[in-house]
PDB file of N, CA and C in Angstrom:
ATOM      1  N   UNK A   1      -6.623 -13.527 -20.222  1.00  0.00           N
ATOM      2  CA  UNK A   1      -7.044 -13.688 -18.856  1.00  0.00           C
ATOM      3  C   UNK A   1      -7.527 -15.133 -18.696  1.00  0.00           C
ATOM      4  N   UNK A   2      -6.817 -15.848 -17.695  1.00  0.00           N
ATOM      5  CA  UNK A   2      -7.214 -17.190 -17.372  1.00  0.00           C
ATOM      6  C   UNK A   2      -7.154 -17.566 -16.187  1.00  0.00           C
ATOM      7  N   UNK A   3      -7.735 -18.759 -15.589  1.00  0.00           N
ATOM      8  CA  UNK A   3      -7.187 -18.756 -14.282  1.00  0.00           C
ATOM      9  C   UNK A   3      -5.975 -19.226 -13.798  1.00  0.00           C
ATOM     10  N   UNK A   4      -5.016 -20.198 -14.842  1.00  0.00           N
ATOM     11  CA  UNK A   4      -3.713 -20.636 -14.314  1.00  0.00           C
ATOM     12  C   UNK A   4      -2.713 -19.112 -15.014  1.00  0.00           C
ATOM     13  N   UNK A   5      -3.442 -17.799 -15.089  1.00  0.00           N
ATOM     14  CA  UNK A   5      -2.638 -16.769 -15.395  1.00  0.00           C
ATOM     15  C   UNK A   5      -1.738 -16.356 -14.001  1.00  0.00           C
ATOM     16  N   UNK A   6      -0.436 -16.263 -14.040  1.00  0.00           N
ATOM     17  CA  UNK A   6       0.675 -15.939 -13.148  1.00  0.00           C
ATOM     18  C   UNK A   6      -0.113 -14.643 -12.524  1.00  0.00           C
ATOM     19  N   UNK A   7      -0.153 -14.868 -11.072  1.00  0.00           N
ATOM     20  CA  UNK A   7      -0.943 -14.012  -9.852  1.00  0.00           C
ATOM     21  C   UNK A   7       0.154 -13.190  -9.080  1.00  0.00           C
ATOM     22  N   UNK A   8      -0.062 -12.408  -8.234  1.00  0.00           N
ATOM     23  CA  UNK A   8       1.110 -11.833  -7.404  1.00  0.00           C
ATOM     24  C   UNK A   8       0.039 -10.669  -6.627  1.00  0.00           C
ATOM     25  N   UNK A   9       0.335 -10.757  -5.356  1.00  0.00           N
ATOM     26  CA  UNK A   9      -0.262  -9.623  -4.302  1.00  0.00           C
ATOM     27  C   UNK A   9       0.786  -8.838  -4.631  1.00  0.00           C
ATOM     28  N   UNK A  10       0.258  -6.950  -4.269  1.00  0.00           N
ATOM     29  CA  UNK A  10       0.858  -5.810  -4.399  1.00  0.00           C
ATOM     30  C   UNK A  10       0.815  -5.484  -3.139  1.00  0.00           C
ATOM     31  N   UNK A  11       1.696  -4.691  -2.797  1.00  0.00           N
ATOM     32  CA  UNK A  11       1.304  -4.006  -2.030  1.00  0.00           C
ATOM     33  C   UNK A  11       1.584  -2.586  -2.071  1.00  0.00           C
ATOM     34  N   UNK A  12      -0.237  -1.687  -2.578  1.00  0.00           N
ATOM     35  CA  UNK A  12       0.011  -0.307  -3.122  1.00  0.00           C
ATOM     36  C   UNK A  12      -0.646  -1.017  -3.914  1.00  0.00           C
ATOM     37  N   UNK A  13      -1.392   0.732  -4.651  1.00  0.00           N
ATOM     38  CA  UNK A  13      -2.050   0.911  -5.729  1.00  0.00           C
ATOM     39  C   UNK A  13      -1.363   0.717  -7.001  1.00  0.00           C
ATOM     40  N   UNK A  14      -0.469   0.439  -7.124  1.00  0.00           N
ATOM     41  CA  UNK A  14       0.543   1.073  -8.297  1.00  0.00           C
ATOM     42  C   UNK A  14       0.237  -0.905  -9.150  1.00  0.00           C
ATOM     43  N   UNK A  15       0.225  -0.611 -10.535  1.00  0.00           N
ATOM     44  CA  UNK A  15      -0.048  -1.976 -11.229  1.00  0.00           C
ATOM     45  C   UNK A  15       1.300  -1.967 -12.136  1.00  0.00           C
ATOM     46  N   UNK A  16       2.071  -3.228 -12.115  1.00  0.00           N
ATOM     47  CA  UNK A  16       2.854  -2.915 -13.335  1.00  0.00           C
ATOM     48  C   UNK A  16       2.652  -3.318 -14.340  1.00  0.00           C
ATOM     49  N   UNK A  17       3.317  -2.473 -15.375  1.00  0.00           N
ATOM     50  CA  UNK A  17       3.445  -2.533 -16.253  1.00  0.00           C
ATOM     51  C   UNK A  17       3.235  -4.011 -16.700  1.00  0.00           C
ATOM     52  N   UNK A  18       2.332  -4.068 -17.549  1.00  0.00           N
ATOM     53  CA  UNK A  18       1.789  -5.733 -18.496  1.00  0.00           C
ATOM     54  C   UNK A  18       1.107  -6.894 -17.551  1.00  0.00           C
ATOM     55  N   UNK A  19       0.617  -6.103 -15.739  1.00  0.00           N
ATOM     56  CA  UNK A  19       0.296  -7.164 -15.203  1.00  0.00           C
ATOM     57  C   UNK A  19      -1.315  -6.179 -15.262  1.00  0.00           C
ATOM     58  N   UNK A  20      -2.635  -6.751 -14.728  1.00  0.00           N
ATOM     59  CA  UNK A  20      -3.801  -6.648 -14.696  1.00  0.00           C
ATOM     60  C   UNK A  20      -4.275  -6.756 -13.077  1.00  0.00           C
ATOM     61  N   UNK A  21      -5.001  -5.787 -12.666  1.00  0.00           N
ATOM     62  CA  UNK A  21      -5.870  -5.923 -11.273  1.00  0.00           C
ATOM     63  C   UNK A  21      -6.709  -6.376 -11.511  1.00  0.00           C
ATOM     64  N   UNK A  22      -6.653  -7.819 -11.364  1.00  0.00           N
ATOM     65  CA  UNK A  22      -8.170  -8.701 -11.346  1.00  0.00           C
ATOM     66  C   UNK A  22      -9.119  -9.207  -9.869  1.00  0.00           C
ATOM     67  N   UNK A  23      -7.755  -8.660  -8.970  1.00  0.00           N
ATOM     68  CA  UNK A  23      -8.851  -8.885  -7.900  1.00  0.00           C
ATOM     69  C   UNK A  23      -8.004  -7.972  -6.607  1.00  0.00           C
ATOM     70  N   UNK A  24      -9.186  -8.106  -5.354  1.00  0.00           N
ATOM     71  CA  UNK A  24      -8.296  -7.072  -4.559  1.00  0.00           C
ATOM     72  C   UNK A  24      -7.193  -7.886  -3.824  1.00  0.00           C
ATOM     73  N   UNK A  25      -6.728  -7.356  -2.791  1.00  0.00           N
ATOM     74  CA  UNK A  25      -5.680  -8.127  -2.533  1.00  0.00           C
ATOM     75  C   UNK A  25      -6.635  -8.998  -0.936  1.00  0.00           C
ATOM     76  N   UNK A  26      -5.705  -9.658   0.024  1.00  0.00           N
ATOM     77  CA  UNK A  26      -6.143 -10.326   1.260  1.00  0.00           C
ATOM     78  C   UNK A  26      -6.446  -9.055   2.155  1.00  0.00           C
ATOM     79  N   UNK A  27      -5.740  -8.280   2.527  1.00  0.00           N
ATOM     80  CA  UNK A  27      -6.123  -6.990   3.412  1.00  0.00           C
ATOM     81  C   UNK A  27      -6.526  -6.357   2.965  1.00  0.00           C
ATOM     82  N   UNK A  28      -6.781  -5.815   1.715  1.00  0.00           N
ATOM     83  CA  UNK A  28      -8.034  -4.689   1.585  1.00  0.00           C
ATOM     84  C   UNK A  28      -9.589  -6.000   1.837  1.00  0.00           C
ATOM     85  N   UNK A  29      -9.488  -6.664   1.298  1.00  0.00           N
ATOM     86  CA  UNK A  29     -11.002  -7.793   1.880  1.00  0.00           C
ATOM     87  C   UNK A  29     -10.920  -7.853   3.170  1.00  0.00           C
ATOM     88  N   UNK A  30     -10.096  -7.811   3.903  1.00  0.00           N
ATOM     89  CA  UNK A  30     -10.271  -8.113   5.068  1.00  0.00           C
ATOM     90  C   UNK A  30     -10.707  -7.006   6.194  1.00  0.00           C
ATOM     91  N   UNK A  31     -10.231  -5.414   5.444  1.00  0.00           N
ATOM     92  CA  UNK A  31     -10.851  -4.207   5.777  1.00  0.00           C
ATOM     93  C   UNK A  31     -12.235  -4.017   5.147  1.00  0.00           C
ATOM     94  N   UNK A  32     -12.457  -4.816   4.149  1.00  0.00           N
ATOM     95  CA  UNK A  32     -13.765  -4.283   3.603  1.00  0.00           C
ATOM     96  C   UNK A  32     -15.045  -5.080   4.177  1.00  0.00           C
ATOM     97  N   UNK A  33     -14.523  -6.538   4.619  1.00  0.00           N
ATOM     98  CA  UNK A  33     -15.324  -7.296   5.291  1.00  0.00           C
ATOM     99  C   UNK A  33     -15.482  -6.654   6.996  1.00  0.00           C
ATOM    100  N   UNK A  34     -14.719  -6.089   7.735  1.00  0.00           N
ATOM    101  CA  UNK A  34     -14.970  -5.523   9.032  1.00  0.00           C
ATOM    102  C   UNK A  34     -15.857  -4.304   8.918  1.00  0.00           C
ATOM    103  N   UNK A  35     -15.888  -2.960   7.929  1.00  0.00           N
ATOM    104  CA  UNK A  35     -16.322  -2.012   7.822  1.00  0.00           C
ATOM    105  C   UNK A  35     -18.124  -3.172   7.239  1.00  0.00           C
ATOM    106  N   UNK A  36     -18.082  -3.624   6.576  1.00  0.00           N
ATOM    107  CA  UNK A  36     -19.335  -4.031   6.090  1.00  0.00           C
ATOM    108  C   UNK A  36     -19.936  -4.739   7.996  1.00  0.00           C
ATOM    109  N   UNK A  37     -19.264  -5.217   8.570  1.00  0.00           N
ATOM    110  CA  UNK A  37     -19.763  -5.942   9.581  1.00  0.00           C
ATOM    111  C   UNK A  37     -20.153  -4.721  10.941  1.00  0.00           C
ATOM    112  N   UNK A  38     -20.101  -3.594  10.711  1.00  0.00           N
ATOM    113  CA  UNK A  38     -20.103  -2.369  11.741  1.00  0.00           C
ATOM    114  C   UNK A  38     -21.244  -1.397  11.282  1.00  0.00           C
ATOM    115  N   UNK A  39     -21.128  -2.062   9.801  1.00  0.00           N
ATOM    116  CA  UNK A  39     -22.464  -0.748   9.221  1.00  0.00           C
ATOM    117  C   UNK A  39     -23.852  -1.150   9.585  1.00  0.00           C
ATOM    118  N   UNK A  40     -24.554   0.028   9.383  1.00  0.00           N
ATOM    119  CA  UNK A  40     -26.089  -0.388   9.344  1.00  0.00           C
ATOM    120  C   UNK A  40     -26.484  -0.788   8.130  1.00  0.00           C
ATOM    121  N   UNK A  41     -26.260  -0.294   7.258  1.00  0.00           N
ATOM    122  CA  UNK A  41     -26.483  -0.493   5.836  1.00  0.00           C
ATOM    123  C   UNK A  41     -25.506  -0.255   4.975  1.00  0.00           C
ATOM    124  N   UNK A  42     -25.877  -1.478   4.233  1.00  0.00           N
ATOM    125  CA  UNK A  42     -24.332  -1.811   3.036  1.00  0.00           C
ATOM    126  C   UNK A  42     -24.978  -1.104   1.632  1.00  0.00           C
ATOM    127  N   UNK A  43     -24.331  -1.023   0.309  1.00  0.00           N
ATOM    128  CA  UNK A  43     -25.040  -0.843  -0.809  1.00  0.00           C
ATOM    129  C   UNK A  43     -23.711  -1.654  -1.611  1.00  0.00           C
ATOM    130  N   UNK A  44     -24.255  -2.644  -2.163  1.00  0.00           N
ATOM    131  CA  UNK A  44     -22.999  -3.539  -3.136  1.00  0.00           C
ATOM    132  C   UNK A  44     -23.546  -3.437  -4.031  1.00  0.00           C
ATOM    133  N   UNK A  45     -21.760  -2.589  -5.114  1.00  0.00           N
ATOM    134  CA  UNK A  45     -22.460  -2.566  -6.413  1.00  0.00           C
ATOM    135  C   UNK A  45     -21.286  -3.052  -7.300  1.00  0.00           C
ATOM    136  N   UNK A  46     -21.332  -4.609  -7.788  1.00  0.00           N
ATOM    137  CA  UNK A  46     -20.202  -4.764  -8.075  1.00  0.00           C
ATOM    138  C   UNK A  46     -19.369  -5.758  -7.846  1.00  0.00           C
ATOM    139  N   UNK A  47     -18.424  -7.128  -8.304  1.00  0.00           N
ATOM    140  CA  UNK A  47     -17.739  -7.520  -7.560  1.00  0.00           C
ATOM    141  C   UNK A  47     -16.420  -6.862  -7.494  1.00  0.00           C
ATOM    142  N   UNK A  48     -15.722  -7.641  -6.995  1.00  0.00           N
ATOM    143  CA  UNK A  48     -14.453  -6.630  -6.310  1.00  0.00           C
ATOM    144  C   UNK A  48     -13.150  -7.514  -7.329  1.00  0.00           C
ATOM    145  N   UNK A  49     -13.357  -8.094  -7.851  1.00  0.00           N
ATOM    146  CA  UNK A  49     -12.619  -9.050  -9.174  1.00  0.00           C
ATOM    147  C   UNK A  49     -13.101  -9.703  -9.811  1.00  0.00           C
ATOM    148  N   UNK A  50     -12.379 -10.830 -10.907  1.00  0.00           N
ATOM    149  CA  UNK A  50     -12.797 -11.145 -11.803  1.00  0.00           C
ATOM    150  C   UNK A  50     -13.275 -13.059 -11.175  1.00  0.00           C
ATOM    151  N   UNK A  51     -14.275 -13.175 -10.346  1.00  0.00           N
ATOM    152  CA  UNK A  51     -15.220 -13.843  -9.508  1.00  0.00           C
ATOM    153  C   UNK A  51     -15.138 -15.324 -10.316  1.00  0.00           C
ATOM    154  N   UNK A  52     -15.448 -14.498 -11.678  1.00  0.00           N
ATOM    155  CA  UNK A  52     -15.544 -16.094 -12.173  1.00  0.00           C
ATOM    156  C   UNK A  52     -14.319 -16.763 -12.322  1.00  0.00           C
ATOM    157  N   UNK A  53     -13.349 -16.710 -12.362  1.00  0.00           N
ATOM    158  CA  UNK A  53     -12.476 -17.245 -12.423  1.00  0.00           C
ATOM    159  C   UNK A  53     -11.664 -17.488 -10.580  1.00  0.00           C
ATOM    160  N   UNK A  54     -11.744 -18.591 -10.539  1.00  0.00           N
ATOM    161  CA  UNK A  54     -11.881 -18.984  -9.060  1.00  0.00           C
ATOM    162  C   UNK A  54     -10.083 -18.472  -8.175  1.00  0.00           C
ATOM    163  N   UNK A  55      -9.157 -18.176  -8.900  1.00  0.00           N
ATOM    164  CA  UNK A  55      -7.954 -17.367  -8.411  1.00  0.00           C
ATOM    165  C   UNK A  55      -8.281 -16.449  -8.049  1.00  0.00           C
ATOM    166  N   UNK A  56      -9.232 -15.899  -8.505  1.00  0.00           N
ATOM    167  CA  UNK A  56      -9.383 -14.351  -8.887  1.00  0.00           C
ATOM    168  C   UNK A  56     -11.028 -13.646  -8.021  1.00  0.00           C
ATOM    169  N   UNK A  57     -11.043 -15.212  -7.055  1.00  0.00           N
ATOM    170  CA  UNK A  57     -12.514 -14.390  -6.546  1.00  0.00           C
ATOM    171  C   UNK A  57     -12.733 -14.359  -5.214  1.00  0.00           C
ATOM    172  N   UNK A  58     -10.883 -14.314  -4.712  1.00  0.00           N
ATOM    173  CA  UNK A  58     -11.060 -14.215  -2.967  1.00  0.00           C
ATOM    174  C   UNK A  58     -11.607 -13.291  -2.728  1.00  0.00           C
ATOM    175  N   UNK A  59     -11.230 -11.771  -3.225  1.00  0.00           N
ATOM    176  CA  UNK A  59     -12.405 -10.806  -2.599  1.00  0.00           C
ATOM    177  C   UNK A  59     -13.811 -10.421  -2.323  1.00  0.00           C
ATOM    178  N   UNK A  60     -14.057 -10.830  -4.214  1.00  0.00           N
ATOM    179  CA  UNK A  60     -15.719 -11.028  -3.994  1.00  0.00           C
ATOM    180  C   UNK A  60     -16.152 -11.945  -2.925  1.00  0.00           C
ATOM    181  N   UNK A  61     -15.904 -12.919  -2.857  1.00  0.00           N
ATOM    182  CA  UNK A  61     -15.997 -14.224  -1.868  1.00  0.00           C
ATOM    183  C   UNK A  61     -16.276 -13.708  -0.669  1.00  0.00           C
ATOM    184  N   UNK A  62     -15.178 -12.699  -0.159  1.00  0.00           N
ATOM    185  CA  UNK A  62     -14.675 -12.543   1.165  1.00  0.00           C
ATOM    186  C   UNK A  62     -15.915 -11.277   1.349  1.00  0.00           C
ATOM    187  N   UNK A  63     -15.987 -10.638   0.887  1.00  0.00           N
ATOM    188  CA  UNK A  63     -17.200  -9.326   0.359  1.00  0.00           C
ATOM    189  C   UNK A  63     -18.738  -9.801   0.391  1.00  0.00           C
ATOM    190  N   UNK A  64     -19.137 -10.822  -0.096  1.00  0.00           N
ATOM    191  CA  UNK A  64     -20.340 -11.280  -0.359  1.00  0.00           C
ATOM    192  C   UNK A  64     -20.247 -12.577   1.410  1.00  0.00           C
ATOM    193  N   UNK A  65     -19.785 -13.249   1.687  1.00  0.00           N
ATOM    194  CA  UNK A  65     -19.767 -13.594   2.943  1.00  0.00           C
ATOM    195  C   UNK A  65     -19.748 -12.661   3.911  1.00  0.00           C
ATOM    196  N   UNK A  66     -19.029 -11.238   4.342  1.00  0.00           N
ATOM    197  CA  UNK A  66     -19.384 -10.545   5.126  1.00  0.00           C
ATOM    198  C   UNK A  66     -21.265 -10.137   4.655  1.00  0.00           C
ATOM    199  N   UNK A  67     -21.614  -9.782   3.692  1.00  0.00           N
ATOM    200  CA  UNK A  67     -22.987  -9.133   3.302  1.00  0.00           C
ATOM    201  C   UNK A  67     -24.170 -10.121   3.753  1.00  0.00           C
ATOM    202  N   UNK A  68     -23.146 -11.391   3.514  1.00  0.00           N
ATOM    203  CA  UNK A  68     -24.532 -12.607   4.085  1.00  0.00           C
ATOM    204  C   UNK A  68     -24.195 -12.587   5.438  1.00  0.00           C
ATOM    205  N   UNK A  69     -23.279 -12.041   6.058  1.00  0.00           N
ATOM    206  CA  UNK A  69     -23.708 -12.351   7.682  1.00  0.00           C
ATOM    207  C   UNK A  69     -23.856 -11.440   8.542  1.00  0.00           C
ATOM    208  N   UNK A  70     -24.052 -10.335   7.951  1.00  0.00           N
ATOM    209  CA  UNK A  70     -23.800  -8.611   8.637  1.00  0.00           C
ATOM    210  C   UNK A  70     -24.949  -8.397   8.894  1.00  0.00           C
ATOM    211  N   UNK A  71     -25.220  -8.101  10.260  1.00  0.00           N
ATOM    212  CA  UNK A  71     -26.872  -7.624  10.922  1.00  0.00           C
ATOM    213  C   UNK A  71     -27.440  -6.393   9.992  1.00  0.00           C
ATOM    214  N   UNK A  72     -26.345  -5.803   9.034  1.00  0.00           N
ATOM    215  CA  UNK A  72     -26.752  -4.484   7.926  1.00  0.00           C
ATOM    216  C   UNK A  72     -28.022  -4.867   7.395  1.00  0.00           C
ATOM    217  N   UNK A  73     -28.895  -3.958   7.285  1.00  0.00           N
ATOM    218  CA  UNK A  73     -29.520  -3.949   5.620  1.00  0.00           C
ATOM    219  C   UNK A  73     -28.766  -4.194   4.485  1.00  0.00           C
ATOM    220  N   UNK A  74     -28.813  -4.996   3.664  1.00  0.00           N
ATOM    221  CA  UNK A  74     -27.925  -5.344   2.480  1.00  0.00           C
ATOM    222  C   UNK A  74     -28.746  -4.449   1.114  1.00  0.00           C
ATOM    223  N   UNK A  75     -28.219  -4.210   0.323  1.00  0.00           N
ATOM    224  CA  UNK A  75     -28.544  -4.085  -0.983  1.00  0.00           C
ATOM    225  C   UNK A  75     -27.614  -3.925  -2.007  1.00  0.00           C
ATOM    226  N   UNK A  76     -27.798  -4.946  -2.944  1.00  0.00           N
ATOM    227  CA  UNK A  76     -26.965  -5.393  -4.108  1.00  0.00           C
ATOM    228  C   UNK A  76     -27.517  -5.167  -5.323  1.00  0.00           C
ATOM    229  N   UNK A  77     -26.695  -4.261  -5.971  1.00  0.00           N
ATOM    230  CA  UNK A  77     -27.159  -4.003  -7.378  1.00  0.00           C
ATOM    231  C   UNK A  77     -26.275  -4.460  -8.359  1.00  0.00           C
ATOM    232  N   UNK A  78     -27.356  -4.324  -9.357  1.00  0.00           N
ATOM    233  CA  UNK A  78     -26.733  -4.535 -10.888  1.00  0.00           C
ATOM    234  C   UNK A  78     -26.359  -6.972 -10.760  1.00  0.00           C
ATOM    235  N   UNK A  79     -26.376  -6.748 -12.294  1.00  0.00           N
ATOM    236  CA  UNK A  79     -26.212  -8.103 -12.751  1.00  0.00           C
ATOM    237  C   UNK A  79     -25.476  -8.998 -12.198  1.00  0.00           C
ATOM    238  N   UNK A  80     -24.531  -8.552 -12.314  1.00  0.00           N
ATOM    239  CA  UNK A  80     -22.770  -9.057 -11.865  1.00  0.00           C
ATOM    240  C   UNK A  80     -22.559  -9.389 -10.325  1.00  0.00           C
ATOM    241  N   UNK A  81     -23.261  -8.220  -9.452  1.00  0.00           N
ATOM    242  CA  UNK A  81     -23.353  -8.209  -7.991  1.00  0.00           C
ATOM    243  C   UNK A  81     -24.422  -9.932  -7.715  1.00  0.00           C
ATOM    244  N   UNK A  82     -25.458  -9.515  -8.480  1.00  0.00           N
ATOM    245  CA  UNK A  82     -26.412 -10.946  -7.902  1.00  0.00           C
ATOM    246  C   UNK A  82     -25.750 -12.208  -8.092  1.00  0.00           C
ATOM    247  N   UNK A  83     -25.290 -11.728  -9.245  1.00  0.00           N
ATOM    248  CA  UNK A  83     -24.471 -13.203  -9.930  1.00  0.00           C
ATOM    249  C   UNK A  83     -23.068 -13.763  -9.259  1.00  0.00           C
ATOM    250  N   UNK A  84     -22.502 -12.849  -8.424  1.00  0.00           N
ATOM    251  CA  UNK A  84     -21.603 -13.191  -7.485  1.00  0.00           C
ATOM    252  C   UNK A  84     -22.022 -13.336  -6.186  1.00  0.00           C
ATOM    253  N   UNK A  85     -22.964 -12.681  -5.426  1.00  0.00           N
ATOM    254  CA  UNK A  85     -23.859 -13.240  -4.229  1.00  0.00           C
ATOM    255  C   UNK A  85     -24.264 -14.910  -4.568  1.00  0.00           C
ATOM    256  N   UNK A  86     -25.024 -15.129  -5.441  1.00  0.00           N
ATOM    257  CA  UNK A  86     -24.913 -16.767  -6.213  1.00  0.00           C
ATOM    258  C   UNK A  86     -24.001 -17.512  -5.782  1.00  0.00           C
ATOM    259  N   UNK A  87     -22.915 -17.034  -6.377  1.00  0.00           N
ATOM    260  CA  UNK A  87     -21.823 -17.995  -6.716  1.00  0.00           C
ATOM    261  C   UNK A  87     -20.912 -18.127  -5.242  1.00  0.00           C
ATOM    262  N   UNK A  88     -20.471 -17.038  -4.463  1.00  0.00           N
ATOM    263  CA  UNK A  88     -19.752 -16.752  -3.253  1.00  0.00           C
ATOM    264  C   UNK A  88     -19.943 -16.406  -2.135  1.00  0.00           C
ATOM    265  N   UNK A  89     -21.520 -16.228  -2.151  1.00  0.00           N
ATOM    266  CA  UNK A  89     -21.829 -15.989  -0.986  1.00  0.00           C
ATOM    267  C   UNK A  89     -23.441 -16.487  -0.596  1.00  0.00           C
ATOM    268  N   UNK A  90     -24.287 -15.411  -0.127  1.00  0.00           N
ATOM    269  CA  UNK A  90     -25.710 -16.094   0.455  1.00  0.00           C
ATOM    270  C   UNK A  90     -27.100 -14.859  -0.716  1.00  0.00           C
ATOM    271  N   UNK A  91     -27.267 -15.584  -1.679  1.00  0.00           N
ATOM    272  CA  UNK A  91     -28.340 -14.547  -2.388  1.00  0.00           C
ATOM    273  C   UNK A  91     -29.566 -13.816  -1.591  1.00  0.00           C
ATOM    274  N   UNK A  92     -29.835 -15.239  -0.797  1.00  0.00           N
ATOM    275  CA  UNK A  92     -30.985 -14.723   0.304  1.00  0.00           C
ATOM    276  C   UNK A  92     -30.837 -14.117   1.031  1.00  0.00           C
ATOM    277  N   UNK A  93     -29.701 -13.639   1.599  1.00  0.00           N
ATOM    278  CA  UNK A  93     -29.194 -12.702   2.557  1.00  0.00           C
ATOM    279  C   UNK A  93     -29.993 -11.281   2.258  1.00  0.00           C
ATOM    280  N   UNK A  94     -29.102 -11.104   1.036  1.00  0.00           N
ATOM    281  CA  UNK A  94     -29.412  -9.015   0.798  1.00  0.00           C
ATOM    282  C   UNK A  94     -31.160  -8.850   1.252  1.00  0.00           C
ATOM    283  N   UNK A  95     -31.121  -7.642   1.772  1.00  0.00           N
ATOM    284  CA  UNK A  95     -32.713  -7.158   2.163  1.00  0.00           C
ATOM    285  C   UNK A  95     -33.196  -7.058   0.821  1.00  0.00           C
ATOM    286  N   UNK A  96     -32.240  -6.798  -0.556  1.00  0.00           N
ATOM    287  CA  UNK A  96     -32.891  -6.178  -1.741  1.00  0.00           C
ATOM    288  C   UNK A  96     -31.604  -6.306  -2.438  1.00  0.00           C
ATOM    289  N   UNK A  97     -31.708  -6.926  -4.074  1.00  0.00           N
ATOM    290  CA  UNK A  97     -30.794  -6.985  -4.863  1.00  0.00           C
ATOM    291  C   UNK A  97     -31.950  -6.753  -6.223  1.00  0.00           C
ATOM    292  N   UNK A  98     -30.708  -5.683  -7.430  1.00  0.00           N
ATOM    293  CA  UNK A  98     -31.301  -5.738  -8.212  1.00  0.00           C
ATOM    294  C   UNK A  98     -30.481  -5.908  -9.546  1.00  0.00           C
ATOM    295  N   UNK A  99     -31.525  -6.213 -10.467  1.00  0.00           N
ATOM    296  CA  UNK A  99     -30.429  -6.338 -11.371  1.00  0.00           C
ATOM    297  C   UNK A  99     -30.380  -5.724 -12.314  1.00  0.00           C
ATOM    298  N   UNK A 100     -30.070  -5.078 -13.622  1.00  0.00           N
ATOM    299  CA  UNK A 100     -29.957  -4.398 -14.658  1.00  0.00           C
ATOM    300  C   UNK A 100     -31.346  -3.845 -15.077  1.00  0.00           C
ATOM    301  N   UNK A 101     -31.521  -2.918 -15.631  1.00  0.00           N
ATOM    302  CA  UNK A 101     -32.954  -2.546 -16.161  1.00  0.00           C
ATOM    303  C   UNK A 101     -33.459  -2.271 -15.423  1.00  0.00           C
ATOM    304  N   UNK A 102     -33.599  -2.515 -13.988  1.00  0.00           N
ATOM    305  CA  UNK A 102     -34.525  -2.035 -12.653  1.00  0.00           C
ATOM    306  C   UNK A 102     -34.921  -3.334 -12.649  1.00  0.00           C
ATOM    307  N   UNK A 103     -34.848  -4.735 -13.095  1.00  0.00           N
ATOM    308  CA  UNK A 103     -35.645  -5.805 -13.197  1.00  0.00           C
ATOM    309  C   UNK A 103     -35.531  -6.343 -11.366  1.00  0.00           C
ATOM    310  N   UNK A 104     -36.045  -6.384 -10.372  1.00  0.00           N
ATOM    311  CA  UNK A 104     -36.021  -6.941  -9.335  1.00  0.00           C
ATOM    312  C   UNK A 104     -35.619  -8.436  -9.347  1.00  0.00           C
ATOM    313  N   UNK A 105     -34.556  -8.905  -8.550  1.00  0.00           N
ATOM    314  CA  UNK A 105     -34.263 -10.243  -8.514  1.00  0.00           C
ATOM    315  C   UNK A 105     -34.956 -11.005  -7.338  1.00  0.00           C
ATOM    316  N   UNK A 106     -34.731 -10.144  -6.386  1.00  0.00           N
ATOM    317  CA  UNK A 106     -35.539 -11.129  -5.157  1.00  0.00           C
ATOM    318  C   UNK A 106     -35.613  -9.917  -4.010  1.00  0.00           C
TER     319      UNK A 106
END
């Protein structure tokens, strides 16, 4: 897994054979960013690909920018979630993020 690793949108669940789902595709982010922008309250647990690697982190990106601008209550759990709010989006946003252990981040 790298980031100049050969990419390709699907369309459908279906993965082939010897390729890897490392991230979601442009329209499921783009459904997941409208449903996050309608809710009252979000709960993110998770990024939605492999974030760190910058091919691979339109969704989180696109996911953590709806959460920083959604009139919702936000709440982001676990390690990985804070650590991609960080990196792609607005940390200060979520009403409440936490991270592993119960340790409170902010």
């Amino acid at each position: 897994m790298s980031a100049d690793a050969p990419r390709r949108t699907l369309d459908g669940l279906e993965v082939p054979e010897g390729w890897l789902a490392l991230d979601i595709g442009p329209r499921t982010a783009l459904r997941y960013a409208e449903v996050i922008q309608r809710a009252g309250t979000v709960f993110w647990n998770g990024p939605t690909g492999v974030f760190e690697l910058v091919p691979f982190a339109n969704g989180t990106t696109r996911v953590a920018e709806a959460c920083a601008t959604t009139a919702a209550t936000t709440v982001a759990g676990g390690g990985e979630t804070v650590a991609a709010l960080r990196t792609c989006g607005s940390p200060n946003r979520s009403t409440t993020s936490q991270r592993a252990a119960g340790r409170r981040s902010s």
